[in-house]
PDB file of N, CA and C in Angstrom:
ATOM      1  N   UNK A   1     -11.852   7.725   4.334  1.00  0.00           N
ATOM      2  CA  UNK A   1     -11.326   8.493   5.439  1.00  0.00           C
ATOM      3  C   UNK A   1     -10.176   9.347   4.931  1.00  0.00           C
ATOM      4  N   UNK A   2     -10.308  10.784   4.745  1.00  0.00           N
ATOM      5  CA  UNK A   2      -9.436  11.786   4.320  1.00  0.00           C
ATOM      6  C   UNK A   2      -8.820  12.469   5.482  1.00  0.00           C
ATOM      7  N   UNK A   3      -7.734  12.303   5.450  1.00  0.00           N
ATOM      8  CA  UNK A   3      -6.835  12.542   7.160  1.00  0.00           C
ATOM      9  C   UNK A   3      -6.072  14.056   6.707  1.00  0.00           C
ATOM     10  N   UNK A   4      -6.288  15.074   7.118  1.00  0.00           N
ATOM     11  CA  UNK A   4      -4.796  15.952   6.443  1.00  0.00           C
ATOM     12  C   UNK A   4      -3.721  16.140   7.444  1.00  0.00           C
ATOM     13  N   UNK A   5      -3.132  15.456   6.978  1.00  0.00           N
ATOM     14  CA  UNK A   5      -1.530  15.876   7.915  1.00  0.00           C
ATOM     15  C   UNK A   5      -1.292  17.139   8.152  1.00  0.00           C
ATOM     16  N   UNK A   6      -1.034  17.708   7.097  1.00  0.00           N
ATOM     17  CA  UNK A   6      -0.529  19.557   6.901  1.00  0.00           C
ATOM     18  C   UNK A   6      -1.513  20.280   6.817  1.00  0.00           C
ATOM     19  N   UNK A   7      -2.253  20.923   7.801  1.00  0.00           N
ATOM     20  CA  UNK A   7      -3.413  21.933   7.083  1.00  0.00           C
ATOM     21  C   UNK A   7      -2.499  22.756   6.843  1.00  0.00           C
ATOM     22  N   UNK A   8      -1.301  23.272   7.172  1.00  0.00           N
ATOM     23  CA  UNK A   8      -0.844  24.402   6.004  1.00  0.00           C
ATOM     24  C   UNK A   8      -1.179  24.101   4.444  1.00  0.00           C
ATOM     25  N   UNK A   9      -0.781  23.173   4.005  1.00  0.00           N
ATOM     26  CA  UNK A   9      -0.998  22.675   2.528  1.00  0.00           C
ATOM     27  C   UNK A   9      -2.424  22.531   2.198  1.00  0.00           C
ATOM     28  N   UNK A  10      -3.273  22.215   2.918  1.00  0.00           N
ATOM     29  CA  UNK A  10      -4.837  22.581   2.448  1.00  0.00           C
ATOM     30  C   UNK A  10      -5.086  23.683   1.546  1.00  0.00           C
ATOM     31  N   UNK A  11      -4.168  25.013   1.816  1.00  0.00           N
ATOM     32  CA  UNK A  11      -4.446  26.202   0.728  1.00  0.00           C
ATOM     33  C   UNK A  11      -3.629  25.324  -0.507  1.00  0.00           C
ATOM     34  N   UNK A  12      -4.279  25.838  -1.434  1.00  0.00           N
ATOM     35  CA  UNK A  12      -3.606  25.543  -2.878  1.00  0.00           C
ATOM     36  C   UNK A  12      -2.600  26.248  -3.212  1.00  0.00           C
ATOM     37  N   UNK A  13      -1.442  25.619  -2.773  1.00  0.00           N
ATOM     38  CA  UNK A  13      -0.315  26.672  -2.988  1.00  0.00           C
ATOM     39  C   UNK A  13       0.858  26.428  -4.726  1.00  0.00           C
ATOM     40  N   UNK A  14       0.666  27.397  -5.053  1.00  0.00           N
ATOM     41  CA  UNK A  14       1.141  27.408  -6.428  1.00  0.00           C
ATOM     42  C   UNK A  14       2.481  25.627  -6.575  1.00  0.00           C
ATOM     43  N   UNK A  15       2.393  25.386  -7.721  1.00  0.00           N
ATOM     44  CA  UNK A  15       3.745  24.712  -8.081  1.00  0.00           C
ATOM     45  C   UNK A  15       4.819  25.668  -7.211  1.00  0.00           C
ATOM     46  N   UNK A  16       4.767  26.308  -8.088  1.00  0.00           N
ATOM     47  CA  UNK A  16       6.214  27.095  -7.860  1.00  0.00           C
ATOM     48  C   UNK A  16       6.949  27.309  -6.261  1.00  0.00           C
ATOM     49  N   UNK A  17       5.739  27.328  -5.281  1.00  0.00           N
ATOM     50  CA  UNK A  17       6.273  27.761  -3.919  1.00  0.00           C
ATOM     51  C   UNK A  17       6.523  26.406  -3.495  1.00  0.00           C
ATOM     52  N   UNK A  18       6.229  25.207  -3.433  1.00  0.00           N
ATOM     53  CA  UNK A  18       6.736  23.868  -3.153  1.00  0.00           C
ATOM     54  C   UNK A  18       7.904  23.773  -3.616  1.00  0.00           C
ATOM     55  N   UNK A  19       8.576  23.972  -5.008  1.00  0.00           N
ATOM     56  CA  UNK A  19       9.422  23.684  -5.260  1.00  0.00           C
ATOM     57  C   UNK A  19      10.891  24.581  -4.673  1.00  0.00           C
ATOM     58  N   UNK A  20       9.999  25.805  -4.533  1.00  0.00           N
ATOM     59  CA  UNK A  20      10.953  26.643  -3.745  1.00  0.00           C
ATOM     60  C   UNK A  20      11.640  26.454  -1.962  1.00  0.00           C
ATOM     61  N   UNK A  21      10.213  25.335  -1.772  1.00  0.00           N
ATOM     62  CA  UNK A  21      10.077  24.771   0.083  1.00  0.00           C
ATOM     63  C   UNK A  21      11.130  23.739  -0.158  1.00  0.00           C
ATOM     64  N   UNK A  22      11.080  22.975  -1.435  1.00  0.00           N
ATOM     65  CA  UNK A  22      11.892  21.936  -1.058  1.00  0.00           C
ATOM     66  C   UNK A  22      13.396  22.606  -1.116  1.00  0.00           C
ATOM     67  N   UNK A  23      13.811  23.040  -2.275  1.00  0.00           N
ATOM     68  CA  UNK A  23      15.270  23.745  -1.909  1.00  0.00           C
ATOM     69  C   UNK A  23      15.479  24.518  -0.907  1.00  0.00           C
ATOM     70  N   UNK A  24      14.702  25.569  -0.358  1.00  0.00           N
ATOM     71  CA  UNK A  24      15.280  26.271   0.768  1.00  0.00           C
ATOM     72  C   UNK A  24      15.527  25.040   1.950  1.00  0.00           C
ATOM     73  N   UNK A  25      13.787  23.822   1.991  1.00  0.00           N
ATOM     74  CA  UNK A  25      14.428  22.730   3.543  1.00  0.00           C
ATOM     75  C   UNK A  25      15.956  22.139   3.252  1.00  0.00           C
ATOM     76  N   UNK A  26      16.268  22.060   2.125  1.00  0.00           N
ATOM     77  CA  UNK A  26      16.881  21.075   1.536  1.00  0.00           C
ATOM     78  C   UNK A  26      18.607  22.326   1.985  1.00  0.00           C
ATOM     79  N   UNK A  27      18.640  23.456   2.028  1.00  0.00           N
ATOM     80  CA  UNK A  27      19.978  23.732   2.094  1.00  0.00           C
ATOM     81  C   UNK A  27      20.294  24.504   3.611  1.00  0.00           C
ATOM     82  N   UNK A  28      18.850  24.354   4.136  1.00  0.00           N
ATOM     83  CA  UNK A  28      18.742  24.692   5.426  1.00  0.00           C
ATOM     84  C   UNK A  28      19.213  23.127   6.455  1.00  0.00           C
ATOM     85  N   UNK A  29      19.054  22.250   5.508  1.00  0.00           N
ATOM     86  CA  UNK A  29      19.436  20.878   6.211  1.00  0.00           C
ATOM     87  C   UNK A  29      21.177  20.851   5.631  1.00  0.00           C
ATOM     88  N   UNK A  30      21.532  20.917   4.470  1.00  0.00           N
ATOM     89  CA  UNK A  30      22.693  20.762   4.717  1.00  0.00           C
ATOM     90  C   UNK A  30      23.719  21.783   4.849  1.00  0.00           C
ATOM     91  N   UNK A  31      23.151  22.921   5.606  1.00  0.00           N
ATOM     92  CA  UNK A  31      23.676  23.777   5.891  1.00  0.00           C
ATOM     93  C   UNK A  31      23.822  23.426   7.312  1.00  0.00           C
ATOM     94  N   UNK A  32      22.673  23.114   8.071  1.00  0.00           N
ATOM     95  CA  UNK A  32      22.815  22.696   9.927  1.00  0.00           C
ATOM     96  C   UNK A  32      23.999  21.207  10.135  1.00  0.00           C
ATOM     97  N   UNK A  33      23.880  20.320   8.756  1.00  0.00           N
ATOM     98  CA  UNK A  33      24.932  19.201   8.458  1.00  0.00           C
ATOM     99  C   UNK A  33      26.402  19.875   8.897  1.00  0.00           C
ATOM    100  N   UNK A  34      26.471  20.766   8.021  1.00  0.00           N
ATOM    101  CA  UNK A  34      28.456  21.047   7.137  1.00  0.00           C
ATOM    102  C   UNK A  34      28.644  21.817   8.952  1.00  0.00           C
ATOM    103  N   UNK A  35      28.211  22.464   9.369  1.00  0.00           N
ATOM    104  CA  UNK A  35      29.289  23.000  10.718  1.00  0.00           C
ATOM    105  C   UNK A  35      29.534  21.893  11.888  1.00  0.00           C
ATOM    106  N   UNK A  36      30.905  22.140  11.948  1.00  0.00           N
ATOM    107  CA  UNK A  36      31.131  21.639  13.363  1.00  0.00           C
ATOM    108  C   UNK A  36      30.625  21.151  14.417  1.00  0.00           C
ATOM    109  N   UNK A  37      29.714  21.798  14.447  1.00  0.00           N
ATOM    110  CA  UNK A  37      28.670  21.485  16.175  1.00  0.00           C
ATOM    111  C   UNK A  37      27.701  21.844  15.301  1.00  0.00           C
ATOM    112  N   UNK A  38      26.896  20.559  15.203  1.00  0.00           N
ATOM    113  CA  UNK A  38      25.873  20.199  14.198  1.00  0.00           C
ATOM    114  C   UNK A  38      24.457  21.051  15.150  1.00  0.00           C
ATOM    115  N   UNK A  39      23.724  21.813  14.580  1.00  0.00           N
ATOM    116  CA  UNK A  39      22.287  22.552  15.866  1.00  0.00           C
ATOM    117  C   UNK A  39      21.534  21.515  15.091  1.00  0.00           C
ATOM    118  N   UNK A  40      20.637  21.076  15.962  1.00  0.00           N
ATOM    119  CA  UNK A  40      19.897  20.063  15.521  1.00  0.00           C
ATOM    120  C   UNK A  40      18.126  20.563  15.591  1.00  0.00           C
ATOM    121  N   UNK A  41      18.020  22.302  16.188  1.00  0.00           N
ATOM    122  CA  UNK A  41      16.757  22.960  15.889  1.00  0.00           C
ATOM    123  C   UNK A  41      16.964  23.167  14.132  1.00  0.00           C
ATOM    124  N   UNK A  42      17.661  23.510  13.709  1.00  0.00           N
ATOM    125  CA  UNK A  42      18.212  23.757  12.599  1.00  0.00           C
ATOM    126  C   UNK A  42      17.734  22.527  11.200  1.00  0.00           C
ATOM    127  N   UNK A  43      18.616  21.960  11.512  1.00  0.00           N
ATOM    128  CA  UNK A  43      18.654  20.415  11.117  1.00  0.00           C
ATOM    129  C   UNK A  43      17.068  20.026  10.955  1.00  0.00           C
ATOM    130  N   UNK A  44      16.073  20.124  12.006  1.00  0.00           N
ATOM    131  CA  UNK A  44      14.527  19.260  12.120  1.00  0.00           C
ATOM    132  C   UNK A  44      14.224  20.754  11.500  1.00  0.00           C
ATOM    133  N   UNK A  45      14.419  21.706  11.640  1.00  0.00           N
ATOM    134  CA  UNK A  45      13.714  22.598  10.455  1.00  0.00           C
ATOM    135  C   UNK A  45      13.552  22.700   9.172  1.00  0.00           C
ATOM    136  N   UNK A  46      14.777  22.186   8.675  1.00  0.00           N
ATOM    137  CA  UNK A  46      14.954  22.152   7.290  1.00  0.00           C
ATOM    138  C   UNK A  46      14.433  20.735   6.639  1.00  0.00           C
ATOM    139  N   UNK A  47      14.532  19.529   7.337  1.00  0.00           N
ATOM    140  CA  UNK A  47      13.551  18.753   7.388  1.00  0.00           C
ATOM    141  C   UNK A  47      12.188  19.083   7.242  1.00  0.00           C
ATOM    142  N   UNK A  48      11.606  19.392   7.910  1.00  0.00           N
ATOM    143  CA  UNK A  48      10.417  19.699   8.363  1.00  0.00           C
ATOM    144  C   UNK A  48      10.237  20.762   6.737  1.00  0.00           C
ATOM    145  N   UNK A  49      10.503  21.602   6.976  1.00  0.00           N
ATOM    146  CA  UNK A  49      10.518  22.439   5.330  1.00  0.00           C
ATOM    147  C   UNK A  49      10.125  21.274   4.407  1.00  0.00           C
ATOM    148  N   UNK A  50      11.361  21.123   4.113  1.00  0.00           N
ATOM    149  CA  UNK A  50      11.727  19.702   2.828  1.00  0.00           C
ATOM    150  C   UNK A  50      10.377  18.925   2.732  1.00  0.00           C
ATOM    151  N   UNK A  51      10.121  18.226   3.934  1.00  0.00           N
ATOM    152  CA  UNK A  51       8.970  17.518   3.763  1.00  0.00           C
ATOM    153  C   UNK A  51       7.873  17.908   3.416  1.00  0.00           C
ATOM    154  N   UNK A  52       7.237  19.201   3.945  1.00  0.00           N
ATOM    155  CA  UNK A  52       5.871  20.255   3.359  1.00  0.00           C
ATOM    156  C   UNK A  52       5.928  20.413   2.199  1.00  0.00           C
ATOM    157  N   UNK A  53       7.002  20.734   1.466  1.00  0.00           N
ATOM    158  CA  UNK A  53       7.307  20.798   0.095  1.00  0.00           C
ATOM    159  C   UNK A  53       7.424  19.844  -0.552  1.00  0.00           C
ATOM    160  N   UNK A  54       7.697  18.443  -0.327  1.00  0.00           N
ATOM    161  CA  UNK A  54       7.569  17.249  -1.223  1.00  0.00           C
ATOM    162  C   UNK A  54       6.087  16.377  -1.094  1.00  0.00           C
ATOM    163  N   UNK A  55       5.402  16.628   0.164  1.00  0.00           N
ATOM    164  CA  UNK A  55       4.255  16.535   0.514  1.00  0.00           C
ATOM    165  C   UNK A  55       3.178  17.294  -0.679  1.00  0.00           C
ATOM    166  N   UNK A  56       3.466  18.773  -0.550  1.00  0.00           N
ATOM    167  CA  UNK A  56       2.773  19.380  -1.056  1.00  0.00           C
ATOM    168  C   UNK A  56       2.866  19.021  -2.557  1.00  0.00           C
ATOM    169  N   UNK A  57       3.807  18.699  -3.293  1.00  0.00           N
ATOM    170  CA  UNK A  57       3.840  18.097  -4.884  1.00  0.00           C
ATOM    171  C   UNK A  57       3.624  16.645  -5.319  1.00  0.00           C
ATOM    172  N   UNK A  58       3.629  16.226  -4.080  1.00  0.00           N
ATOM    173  CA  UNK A  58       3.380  14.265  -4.425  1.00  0.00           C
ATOM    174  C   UNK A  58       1.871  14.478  -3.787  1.00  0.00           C
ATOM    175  N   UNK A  59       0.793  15.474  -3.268  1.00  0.00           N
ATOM    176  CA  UNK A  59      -0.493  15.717  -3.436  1.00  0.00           C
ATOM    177  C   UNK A  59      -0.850  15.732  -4.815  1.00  0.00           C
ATOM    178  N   UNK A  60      -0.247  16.354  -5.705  1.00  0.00           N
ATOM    179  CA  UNK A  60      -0.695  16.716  -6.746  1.00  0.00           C
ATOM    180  C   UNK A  60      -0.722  15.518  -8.029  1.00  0.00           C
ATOM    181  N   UNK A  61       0.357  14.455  -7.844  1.00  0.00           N
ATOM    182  CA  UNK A  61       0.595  13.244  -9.166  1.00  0.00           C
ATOM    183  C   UNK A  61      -0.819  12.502  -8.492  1.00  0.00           C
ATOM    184  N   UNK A  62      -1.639  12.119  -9.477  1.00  0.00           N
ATOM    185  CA  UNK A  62      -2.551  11.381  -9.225  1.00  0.00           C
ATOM    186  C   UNK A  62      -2.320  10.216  -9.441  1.00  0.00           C
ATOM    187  N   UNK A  63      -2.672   9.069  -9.150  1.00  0.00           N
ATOM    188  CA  UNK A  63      -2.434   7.399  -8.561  1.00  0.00           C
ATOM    189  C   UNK A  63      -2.740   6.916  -9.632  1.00  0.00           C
ATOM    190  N   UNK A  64      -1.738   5.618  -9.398  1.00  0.00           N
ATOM    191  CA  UNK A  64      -2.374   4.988 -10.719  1.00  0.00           C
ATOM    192  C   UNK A  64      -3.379   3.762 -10.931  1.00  0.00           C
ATOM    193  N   UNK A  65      -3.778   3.866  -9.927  1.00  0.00           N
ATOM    194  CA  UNK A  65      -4.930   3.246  -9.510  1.00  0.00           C
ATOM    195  C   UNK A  65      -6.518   4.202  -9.618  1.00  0.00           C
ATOM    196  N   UNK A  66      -6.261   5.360 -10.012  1.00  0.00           N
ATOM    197  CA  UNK A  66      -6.716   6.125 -10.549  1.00  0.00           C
ATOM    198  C   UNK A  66      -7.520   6.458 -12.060  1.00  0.00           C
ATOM    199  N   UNK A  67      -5.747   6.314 -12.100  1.00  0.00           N
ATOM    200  CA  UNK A  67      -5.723   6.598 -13.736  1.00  0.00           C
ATOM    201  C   UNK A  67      -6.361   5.246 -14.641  1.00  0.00           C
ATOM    202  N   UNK A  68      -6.399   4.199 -13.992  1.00  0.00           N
ATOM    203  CA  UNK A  68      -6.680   2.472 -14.219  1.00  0.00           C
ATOM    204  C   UNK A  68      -8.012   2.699 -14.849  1.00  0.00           C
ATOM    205  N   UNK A  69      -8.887   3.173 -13.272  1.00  0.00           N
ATOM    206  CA  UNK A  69     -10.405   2.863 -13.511  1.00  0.00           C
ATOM    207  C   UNK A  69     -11.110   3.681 -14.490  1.00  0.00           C
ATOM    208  N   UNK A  70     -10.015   5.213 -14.925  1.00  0.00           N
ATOM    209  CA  UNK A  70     -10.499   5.934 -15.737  1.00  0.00           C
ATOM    210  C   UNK A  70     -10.711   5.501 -17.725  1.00  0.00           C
ATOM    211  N   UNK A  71      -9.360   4.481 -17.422  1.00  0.00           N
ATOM    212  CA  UNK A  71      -9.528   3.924 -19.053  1.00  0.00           C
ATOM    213  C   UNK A  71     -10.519   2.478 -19.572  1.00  0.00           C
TER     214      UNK A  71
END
């Protein structure tokens, strides 16, 4: 049973643009953190980023339960 969470991530999206998703969620979150009156649309965005982007690169390490049956 193959479930996809993200059909955004279904396209094969380069290395490079994941790694770019995770830093932009990643300073979009502690950017909604550092002010005063914390916006919390802000905050679940950059989340939400962060996660598509670490999603999208922990698709890619293959298991090692994997790698087991192959040797």
């Amino acid at each position: 049973m193959n479930i996809k969470l993200f059909p955004i991530t279904n396209v094969l999206m380069p290395r490079f643009v994941s790694y770019i998703l995770i830093v932009i969620g990643g300073i979009i979150a502690i950017y909604a953190q550092a002010e005063a009156d914390q916006n919390q649309y802000i905050l679940i965005a950059g989340i939400a980023v962060l996660m598509i982007g670490i999603y999208s690169v922990s698709r890619r390490i293959p298991s090692k339960k994997d790698q087991e049956e192959e040797l």
